[in-house]
PDB file of N, CA and C in Angstrom:
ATOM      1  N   UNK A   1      -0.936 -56.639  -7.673  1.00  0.00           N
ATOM      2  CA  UNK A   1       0.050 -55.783  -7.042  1.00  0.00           C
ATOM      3  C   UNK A   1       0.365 -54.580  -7.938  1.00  0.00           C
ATOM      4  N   UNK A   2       0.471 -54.821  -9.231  1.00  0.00           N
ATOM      5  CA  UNK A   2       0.423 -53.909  -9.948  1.00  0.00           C
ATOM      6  C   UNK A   2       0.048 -52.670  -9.939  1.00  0.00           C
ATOM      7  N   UNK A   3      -1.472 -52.885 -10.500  1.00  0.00           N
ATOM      8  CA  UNK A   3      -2.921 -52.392 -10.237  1.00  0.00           C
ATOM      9  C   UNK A   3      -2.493 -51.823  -8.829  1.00  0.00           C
ATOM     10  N   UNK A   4      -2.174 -52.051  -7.805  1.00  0.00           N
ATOM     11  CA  UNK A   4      -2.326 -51.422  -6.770  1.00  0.00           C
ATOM     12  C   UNK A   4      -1.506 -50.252  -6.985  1.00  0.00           C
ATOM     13  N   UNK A   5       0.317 -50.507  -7.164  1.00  0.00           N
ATOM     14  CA  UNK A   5       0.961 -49.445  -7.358  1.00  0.00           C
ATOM     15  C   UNK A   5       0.798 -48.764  -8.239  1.00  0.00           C
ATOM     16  N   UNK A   6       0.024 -48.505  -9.259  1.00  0.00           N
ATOM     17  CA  UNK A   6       0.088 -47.701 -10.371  1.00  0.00           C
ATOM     18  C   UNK A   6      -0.963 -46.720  -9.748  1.00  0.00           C
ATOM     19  N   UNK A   7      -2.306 -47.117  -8.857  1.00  0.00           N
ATOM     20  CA  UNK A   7      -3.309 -46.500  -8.555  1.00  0.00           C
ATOM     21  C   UNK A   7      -2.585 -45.362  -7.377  1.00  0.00           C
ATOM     22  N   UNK A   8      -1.546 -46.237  -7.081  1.00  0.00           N
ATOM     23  CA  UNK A   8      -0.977 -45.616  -6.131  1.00  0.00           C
ATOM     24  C   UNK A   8      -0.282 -44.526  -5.767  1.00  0.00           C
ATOM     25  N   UNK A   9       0.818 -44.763  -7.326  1.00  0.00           N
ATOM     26  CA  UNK A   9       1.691 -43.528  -7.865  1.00  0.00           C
ATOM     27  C   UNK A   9       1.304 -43.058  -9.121  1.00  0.00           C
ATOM     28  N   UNK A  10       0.892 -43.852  -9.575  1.00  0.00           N
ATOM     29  CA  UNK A  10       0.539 -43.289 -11.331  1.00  0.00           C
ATOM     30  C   UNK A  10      -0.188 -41.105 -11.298  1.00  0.00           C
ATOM     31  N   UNK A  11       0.285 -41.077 -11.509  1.00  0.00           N
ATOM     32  CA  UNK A  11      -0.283 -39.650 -11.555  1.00  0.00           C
ATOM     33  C   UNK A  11       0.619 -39.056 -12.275  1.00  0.00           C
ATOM     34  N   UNK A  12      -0.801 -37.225 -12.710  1.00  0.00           N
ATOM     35  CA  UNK A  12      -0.036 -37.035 -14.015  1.00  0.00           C
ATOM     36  C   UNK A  12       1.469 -35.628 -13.962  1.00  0.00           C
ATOM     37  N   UNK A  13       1.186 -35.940 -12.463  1.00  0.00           N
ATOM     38  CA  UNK A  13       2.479 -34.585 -12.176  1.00  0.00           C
ATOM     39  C   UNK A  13       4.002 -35.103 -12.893  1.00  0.00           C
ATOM     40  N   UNK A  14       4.660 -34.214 -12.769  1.00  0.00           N
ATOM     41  CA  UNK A  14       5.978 -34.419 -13.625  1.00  0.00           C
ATOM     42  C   UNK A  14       6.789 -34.791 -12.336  1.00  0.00           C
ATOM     43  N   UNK A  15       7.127 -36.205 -12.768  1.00  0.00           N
ATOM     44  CA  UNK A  15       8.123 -36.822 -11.117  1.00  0.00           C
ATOM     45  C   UNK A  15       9.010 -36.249 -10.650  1.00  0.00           C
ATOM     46  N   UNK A  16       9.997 -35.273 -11.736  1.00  0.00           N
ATOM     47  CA  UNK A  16      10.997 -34.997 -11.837  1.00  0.00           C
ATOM     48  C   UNK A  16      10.984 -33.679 -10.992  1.00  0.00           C
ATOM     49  N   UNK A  17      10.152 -32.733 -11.240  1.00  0.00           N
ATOM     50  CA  UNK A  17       9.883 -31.584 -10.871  1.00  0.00           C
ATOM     51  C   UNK A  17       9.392 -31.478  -9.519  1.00  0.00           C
ATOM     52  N   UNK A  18       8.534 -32.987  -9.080  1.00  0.00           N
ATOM     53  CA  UNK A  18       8.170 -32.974  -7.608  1.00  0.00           C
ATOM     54  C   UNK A  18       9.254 -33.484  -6.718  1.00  0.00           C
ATOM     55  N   UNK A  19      10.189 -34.317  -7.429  1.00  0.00           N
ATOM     56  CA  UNK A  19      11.078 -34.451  -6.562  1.00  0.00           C
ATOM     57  C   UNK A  19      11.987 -33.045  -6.350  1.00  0.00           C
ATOM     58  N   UNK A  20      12.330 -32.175  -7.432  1.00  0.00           N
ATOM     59  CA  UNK A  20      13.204 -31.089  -7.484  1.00  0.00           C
ATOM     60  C   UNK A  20      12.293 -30.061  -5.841  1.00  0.00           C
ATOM     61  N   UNK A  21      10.689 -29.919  -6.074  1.00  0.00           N
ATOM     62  CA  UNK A  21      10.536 -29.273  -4.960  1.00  0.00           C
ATOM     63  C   UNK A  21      10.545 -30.090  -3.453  1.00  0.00           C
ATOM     64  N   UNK A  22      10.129 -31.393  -3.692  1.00  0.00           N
ATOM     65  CA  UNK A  22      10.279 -31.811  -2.139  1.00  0.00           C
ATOM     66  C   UNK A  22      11.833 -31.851  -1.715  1.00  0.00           C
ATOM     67  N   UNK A  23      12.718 -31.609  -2.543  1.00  0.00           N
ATOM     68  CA  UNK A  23      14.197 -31.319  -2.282  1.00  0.00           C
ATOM     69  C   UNK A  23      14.610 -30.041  -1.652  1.00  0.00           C
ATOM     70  N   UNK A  24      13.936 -29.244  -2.454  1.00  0.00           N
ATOM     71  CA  UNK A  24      14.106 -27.313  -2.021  1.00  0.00           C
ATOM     72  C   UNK A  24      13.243 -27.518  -1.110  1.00  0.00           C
ATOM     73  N   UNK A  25      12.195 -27.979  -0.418  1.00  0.00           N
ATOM     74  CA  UNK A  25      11.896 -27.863   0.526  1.00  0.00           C
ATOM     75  C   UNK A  25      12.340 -28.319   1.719  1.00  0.00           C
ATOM     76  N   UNK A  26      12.860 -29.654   1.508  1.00  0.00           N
ATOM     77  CA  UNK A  26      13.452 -30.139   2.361  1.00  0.00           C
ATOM     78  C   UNK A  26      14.945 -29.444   2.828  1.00  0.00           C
ATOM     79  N   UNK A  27      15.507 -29.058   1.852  1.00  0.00           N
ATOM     80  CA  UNK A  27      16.938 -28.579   2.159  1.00  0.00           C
ATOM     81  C   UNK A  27      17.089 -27.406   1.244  1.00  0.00           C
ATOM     82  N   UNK A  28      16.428 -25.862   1.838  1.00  0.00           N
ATOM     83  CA  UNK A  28      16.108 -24.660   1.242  1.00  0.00           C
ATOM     84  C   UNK A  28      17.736 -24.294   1.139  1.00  0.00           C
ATOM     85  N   UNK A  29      18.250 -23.700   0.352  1.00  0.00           N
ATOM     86  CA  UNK A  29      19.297 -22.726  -0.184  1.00  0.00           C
ATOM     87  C   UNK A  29      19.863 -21.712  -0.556  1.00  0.00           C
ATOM     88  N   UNK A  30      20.301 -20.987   0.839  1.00  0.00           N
ATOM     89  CA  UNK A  30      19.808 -19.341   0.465  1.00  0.00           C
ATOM     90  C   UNK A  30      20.853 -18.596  -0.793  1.00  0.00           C
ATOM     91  N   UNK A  31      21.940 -18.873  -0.716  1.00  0.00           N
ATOM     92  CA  UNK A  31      22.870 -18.538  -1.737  1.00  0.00           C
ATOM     93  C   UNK A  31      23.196 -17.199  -1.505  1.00  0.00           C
ATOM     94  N   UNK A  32      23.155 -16.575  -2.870  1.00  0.00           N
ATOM     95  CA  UNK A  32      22.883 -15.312  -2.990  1.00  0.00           C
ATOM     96  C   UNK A  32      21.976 -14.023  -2.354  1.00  0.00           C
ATOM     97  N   UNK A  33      20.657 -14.585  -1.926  1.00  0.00           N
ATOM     98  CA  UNK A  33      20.179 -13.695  -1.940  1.00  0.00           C
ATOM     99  C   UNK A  33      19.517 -12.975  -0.640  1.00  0.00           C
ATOM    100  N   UNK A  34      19.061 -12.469  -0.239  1.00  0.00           N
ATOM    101  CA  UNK A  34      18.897 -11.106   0.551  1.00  0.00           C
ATOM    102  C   UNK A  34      18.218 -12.534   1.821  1.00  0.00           C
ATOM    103  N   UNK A  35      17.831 -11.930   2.848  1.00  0.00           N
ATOM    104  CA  UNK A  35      17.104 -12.751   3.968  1.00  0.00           C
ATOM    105  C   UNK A  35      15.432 -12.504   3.535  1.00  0.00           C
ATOM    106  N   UNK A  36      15.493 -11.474   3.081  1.00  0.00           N
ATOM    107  CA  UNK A  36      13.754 -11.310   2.587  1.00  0.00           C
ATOM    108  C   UNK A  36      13.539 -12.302   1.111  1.00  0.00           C
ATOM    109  N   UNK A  37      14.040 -12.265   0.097  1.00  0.00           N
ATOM    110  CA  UNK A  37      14.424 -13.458  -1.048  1.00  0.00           C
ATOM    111  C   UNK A  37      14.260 -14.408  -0.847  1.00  0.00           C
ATOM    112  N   UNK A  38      14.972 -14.958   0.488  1.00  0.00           N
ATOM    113  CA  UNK A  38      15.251 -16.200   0.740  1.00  0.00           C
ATOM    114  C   UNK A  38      14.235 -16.806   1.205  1.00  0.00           C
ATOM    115  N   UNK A  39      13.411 -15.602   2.501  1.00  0.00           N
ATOM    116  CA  UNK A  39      12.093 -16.509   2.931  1.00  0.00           C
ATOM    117  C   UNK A  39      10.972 -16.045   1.809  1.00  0.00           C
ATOM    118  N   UNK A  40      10.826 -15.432   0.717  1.00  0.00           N
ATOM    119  CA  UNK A  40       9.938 -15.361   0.108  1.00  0.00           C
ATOM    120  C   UNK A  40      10.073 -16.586  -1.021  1.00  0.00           C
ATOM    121  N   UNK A  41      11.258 -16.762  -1.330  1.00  0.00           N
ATOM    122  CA  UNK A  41      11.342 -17.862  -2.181  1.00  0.00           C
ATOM    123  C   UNK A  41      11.102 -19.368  -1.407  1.00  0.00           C
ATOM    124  N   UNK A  42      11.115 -19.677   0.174  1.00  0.00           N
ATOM    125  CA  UNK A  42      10.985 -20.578   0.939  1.00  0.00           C
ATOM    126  C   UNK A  42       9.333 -20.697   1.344  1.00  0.00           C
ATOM    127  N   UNK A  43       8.836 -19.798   0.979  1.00  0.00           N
ATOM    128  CA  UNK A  43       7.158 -19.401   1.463  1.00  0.00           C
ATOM    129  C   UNK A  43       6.519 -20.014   0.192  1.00  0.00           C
ATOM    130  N   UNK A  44       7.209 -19.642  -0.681  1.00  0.00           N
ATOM    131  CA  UNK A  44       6.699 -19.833  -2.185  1.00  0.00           C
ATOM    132  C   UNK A  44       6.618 -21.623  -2.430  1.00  0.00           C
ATOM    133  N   UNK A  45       7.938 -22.433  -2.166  1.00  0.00           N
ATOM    134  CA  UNK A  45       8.062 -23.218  -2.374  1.00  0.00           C
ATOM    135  C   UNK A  45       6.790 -24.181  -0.960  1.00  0.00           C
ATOM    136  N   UNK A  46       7.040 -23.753  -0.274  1.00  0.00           N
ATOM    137  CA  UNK A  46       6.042 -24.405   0.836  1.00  0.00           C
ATOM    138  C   UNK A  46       4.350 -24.238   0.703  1.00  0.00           C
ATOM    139  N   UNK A  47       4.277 -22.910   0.062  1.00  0.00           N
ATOM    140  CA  UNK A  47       2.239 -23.028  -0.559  1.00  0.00           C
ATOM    141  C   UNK A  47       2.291 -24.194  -1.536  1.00  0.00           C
ATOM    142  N   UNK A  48       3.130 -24.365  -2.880  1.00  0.00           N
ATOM    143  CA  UNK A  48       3.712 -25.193  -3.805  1.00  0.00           C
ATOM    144  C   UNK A  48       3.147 -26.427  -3.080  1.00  0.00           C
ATOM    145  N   UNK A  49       3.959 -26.947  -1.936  1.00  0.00           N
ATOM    146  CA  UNK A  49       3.822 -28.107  -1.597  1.00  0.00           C
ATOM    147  C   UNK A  49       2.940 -28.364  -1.250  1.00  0.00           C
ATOM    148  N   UNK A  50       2.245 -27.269  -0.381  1.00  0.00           N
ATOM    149  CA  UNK A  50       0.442 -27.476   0.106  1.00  0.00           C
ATOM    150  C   UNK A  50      -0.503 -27.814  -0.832  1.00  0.00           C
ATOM    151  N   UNK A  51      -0.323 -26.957  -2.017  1.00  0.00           N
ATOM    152  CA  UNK A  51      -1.260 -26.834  -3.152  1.00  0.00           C
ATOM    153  C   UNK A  51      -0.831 -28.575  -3.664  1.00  0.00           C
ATOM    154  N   UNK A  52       0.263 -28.833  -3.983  1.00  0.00           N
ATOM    155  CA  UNK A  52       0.345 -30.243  -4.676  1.00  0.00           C
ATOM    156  C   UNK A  52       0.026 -31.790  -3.621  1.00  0.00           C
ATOM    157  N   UNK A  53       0.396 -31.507  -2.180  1.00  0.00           N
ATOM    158  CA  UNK A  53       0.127 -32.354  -1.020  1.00  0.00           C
ATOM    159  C   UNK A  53      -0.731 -31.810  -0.250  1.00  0.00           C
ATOM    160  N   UNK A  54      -1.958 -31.418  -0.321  1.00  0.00           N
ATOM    161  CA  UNK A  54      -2.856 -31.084   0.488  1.00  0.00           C
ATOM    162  C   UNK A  54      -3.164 -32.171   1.781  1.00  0.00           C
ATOM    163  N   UNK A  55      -3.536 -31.432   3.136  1.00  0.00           N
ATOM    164  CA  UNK A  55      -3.550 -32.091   4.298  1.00  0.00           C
ATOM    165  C   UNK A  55      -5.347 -32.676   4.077  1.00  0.00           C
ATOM    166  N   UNK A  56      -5.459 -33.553   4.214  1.00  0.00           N
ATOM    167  CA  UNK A  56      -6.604 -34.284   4.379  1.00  0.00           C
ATOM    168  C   UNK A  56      -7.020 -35.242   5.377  1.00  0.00           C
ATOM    169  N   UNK A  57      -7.805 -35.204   5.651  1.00  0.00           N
ATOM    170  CA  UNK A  57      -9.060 -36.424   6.970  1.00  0.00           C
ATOM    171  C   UNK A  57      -8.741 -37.958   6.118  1.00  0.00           C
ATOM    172  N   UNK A  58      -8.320 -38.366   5.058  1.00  0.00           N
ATOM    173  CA  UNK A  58      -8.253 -39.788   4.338  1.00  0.00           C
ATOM    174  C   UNK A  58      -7.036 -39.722   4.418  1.00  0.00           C
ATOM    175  N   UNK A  59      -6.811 -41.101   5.564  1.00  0.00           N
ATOM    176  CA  UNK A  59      -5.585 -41.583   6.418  1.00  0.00           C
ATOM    177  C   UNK A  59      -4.922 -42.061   5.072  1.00  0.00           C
ATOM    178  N   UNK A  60      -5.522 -42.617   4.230  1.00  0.00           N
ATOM    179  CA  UNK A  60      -4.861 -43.602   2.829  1.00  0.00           C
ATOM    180  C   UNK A  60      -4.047 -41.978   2.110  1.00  0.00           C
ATOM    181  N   UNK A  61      -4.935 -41.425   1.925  1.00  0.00           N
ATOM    182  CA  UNK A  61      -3.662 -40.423   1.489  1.00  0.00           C
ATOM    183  C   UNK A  61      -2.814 -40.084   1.590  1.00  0.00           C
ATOM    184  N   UNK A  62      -2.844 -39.488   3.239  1.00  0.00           N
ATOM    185  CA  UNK A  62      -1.770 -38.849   3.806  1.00  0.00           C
ATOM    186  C   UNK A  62      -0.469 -39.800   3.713  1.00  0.00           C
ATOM    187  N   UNK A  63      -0.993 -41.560   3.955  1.00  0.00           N
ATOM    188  CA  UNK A  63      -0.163 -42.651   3.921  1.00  0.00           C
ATOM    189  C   UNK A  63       0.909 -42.000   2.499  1.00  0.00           C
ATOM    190  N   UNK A  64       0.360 -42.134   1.245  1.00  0.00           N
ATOM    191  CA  UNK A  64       0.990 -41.870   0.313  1.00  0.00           C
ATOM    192  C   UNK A  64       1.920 -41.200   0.062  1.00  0.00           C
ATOM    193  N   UNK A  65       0.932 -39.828   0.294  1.00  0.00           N
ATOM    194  CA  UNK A  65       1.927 -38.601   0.792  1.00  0.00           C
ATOM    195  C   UNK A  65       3.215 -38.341   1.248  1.00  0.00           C
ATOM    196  N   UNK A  66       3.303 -39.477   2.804  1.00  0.00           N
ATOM    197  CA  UNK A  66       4.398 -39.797   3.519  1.00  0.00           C
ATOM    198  C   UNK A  66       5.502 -40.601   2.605  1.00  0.00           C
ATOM    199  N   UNK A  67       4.570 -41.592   2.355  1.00  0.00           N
ATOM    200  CA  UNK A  67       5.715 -42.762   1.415  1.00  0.00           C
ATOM    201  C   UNK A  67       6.290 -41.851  -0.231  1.00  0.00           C
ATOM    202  N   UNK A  68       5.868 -40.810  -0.731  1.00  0.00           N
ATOM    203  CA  UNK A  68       6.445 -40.132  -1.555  1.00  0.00           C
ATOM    204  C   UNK A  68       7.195 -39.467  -0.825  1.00  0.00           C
ATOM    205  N   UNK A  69       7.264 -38.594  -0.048  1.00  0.00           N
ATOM    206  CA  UNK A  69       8.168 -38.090   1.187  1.00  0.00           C
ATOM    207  C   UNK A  69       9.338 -38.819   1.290  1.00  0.00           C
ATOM    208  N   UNK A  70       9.268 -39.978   1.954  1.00  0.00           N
ATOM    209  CA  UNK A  70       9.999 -40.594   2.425  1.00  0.00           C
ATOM    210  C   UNK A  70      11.206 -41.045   1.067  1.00  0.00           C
ATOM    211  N   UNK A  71      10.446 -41.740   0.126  1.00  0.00           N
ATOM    212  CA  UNK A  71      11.412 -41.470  -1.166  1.00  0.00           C
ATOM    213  C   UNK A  71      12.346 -40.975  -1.489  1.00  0.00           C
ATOM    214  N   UNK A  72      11.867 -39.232  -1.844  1.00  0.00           N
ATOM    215  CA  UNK A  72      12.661 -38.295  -2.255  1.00  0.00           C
ATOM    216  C   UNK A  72      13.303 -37.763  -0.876  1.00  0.00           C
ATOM    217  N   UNK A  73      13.216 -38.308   0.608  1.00  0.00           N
ATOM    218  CA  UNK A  73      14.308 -37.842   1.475  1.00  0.00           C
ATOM    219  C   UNK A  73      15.309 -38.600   1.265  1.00  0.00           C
ATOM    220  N   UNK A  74      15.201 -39.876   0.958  1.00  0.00           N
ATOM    221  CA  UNK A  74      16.089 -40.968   0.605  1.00  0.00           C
ATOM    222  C   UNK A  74      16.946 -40.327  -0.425  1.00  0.00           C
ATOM    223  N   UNK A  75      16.279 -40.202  -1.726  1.00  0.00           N
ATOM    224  CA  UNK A  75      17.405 -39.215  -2.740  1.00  0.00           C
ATOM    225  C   UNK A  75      17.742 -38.069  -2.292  1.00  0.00           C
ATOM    226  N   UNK A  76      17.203 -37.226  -1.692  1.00  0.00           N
ATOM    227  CA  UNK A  76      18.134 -35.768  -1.541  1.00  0.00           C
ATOM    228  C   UNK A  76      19.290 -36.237  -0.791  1.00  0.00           C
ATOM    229  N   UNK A  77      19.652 -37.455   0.066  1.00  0.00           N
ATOM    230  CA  UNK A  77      20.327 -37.593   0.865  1.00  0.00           C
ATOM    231  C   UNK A  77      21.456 -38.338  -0.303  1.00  0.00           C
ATOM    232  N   UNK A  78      21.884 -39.309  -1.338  1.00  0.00           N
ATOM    233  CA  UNK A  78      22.506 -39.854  -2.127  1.00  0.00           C
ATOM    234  C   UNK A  78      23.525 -38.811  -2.526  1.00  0.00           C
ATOM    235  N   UNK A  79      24.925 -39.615  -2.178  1.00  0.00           N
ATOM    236  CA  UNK A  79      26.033 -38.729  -2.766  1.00  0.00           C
ATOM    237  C   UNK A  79      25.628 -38.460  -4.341  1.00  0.00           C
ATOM    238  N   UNK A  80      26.801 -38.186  -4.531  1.00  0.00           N
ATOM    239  CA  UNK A  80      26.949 -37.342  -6.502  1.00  0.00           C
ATOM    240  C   UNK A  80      27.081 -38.572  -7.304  1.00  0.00           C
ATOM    241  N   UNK A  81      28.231 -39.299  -6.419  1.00  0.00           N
ATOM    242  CA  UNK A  81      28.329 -40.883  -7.263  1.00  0.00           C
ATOM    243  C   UNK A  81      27.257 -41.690  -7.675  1.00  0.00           C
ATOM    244  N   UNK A  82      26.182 -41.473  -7.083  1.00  0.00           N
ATOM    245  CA  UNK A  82      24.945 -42.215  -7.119  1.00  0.00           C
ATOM    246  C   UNK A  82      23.774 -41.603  -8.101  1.00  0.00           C
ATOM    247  N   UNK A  83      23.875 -40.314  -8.912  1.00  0.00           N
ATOM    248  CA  UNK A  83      23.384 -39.621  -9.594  1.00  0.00           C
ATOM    249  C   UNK A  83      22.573 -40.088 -10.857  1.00  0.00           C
ATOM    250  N   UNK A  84      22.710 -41.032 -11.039  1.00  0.00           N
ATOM    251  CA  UNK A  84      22.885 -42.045 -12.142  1.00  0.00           C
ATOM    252  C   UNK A  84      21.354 -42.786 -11.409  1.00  0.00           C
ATOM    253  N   UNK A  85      21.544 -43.488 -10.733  1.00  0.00           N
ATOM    254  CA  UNK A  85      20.546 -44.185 -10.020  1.00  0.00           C
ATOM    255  C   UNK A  85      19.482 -43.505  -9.189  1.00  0.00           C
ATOM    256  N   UNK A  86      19.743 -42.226  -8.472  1.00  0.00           N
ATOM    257  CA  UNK A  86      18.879 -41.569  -8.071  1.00  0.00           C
ATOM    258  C   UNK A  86      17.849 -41.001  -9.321  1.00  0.00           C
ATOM    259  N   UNK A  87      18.001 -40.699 -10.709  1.00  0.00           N
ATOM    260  CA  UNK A  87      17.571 -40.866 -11.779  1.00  0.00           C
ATOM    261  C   UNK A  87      16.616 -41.935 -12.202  1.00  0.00           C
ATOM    262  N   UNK A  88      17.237 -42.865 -12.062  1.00  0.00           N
ATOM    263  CA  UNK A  88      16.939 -44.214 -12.364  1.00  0.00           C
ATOM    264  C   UNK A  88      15.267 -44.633 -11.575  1.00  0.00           C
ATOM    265  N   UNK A  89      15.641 -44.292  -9.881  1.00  0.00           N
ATOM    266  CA  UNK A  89      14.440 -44.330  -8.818  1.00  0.00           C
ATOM    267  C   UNK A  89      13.669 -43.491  -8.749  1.00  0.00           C
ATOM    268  N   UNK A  90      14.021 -41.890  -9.303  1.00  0.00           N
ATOM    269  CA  UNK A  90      13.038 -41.021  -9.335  1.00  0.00           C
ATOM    270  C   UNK A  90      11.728 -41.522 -10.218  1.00  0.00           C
ATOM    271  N   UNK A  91      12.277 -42.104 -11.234  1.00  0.00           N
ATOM    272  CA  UNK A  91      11.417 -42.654 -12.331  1.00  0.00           C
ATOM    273  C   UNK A  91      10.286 -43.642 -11.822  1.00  0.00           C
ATOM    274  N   UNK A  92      10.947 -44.344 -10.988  1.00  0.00           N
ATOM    275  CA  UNK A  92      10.153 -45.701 -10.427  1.00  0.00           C
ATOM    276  C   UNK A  92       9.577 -45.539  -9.320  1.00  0.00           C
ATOM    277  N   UNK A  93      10.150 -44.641  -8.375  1.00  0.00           N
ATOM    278  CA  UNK A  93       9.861 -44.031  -7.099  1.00  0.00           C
ATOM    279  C   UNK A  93       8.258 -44.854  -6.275  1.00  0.00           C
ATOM    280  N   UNK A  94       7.310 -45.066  -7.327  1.00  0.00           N
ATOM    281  CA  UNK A  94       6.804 -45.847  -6.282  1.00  0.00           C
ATOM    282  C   UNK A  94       6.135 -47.184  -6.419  1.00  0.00           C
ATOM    283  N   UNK A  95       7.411 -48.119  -6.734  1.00  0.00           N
ATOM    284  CA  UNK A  95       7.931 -49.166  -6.826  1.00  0.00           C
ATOM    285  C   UNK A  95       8.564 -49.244  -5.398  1.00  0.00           C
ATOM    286  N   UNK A  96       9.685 -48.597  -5.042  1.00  0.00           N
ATOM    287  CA  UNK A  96      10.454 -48.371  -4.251  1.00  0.00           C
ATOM    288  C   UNK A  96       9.712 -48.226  -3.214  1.00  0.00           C
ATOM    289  N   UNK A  97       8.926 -47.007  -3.176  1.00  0.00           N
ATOM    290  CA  UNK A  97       7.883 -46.738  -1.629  1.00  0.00           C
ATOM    291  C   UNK A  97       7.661 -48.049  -1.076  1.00  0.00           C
ATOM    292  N   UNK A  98       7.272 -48.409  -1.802  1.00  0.00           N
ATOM    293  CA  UNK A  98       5.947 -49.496  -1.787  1.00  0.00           C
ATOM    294  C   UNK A  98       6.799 -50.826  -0.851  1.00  0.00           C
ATOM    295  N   UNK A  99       7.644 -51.008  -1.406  1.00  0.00           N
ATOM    296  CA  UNK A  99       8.690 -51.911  -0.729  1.00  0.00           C
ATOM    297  C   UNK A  99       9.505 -51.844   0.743  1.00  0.00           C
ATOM    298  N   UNK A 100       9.918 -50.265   0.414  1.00  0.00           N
ATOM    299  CA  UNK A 100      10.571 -49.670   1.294  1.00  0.00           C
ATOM    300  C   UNK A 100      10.111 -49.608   2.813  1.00  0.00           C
ATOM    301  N   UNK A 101       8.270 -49.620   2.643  1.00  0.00           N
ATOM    302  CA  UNK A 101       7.246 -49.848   3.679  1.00  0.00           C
ATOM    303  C   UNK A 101       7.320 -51.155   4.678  1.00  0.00           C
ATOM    304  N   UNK A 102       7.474 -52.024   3.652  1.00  0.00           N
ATOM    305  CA  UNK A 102       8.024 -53.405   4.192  1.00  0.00           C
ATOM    306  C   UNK A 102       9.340 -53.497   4.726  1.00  0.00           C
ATOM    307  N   UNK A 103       9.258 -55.079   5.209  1.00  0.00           N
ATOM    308  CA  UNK A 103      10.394 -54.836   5.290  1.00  0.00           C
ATOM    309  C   UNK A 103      11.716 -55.331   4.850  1.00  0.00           C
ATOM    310  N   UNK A 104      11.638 -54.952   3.537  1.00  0.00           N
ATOM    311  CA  UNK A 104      12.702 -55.187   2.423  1.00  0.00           C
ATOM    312  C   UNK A 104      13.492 -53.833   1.922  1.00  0.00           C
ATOM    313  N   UNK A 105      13.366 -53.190   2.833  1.00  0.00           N
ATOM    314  CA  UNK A 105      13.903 -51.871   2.448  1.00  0.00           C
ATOM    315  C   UNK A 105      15.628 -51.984   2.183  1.00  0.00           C
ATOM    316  N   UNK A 106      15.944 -52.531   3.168  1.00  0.00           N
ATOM    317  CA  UNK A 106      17.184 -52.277   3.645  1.00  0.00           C
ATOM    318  C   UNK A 106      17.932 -53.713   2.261  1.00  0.00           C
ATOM    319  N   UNK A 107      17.271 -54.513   2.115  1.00  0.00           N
ATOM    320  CA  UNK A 107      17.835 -55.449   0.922  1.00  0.00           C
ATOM    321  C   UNK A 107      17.783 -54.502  -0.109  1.00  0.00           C
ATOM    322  N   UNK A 108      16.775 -53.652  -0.624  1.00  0.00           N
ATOM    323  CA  UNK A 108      16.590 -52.846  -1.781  1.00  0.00           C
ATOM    324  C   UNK A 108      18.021 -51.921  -1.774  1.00  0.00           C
ATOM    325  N   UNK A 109      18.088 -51.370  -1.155  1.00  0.00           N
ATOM    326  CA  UNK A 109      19.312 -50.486  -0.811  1.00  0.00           C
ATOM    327  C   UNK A 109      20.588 -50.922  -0.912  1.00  0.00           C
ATOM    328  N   UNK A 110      20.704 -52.226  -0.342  1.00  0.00           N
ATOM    329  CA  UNK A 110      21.880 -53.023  -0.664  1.00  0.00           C
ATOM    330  C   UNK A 110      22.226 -53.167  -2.160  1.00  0.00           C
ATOM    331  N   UNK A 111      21.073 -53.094  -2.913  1.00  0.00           N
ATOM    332  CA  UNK A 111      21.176 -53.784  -4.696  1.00  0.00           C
ATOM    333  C   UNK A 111      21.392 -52.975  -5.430  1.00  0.00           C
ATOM    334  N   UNK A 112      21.240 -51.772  -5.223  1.00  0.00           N
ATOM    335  CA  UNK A 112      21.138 -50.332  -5.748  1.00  0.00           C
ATOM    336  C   UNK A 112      22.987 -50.170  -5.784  1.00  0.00           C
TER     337      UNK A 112
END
């Protein structure tokens, strides 16, 4: 089982940083700046995601893909109180997938 998840998630991207963009992507933030800014900085972040999640014909990928997805929608959604632990899962993140697929999701969530 191991061996499986490590083949699964083990990779050498920085977790931290992919969760920071599947976040800005998921929930873009215009703030400050102009409407042209905003979609150039939203264009930017979305090639980003192409270039790091490329669409592919290997169903096993895309699977992955989704279940990292699905993850970090789970954390962008965690109040402030939970900051601590969303930390904690970014780290492990696919430990969590992996489970979350099953159906032990909803016990996992409870323990957290």
């Amino acid at each position: 089982m191991w061996e499986y998840l490590e083949s699964m998630y083990a990779s050498k991207q920085d977790l931290s940083y992919v969760h920071q963009l599947l976040m800005h992507y998921s929930r873009p933030e215009m703030k400050d700046q102009t409407l042209f800014q905003y979609y150039n900085e939203c264009k930017q972040i979305f090639e980003e995601k192409r270039s790091r999640f490329p669409i592919t014909a290997d169903v096993k990928s895309m699977q992955e893909q989704e279940e990292r997805t699905f993850v970090h929608g789970i954390l962008a959604g965690f109040d402030p109180q939970y900051e601590v632990s969303r930390s904690q899962i970014r780290t492990f993140h696919g430990v969590l997938a992996g489970l979350c697929l099953s159906n032990n999701c909803k016990y996992i969530m409870v323990q957290i």
